[in-house]
C-alpha atoms as a PDB file:
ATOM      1  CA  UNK A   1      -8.913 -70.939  47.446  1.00  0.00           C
ATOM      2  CA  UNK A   2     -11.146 -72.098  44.987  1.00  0.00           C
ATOM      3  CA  UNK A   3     -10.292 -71.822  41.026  1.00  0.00           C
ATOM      4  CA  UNK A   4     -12.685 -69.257  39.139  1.00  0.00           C
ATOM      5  CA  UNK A   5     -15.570 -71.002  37.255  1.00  0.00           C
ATOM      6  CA  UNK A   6     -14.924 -70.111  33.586  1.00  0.00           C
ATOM      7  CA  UNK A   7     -18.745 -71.149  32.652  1.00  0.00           C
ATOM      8  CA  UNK A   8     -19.845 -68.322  34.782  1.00  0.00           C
ATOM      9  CA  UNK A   9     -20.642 -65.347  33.116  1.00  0.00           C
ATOM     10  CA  UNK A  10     -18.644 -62.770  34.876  1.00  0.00           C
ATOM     11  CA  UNK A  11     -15.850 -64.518  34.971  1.00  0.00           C
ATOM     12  CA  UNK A  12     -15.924 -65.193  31.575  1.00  0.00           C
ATOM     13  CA  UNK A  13     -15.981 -61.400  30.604  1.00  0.00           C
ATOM     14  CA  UNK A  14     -13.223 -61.371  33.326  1.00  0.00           C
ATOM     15  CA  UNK A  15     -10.960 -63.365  31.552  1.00  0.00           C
ATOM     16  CA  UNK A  16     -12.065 -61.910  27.917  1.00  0.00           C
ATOM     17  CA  UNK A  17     -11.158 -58.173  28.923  1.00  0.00           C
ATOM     18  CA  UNK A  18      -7.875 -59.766  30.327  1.00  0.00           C
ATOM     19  CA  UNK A  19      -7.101 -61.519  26.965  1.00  0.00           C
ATOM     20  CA  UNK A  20      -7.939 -58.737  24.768  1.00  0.00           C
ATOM     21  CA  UNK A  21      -5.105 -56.132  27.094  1.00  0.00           C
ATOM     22  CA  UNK A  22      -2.852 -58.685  25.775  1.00  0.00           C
ATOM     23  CA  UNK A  23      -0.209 -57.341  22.956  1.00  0.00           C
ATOM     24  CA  UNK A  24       3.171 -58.409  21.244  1.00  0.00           C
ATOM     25  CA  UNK A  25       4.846 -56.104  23.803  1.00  0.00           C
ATOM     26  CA  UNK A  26       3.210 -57.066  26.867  1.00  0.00           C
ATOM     27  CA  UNK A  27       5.434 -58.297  29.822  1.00  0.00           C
ATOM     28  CA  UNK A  28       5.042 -61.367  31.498  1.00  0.00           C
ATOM     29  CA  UNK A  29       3.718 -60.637  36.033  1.00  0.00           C
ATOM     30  CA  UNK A  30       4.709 -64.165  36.309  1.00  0.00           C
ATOM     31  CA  UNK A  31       6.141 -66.953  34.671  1.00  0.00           C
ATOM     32  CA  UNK A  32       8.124 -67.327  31.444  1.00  0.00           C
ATOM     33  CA  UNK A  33       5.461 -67.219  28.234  1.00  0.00           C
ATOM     34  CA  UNK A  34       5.128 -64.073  26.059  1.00  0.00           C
ATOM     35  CA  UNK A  35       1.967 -62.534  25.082  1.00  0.00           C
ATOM     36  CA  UNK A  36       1.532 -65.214  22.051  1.00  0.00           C
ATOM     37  CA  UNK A  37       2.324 -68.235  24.108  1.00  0.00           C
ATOM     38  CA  UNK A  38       0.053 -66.912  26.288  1.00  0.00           C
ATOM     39  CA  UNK A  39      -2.722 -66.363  24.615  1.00  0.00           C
ATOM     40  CA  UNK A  40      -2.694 -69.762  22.834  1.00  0.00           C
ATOM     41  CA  UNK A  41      -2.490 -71.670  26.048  1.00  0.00           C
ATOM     42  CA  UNK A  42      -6.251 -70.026  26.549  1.00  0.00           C
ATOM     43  CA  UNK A  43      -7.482 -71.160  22.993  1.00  0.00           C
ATOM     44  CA  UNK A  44      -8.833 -73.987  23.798  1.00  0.00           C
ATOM     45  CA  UNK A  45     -10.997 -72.580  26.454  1.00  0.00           C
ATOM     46  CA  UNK A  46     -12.730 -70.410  24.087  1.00  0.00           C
END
């Protein structure tokens, strides 16, 4: 399976809406970072 193209436009918004459902108290549906962690492993990419 091919990995998402974040420099398309749709998946961009994908990925935005995604980010923004993100809060202190949101539970991890894999792996072991919390909502913070999380959402600073993506900063780069924005």
């Amino acid at each position: 399976m091919a990995l998402p193209n974040i420099f398309n436009s749709e998946t961009t918004e994908i990925i935005l809406k995604r980010l923004e459902n993100l809060d202190a108290n949101s539970q991890p549906k894999w792996g072991k970072m919390n909502a913070s962690q999380n959402v600073g492993s993506y900063k780069h990419c924005l």
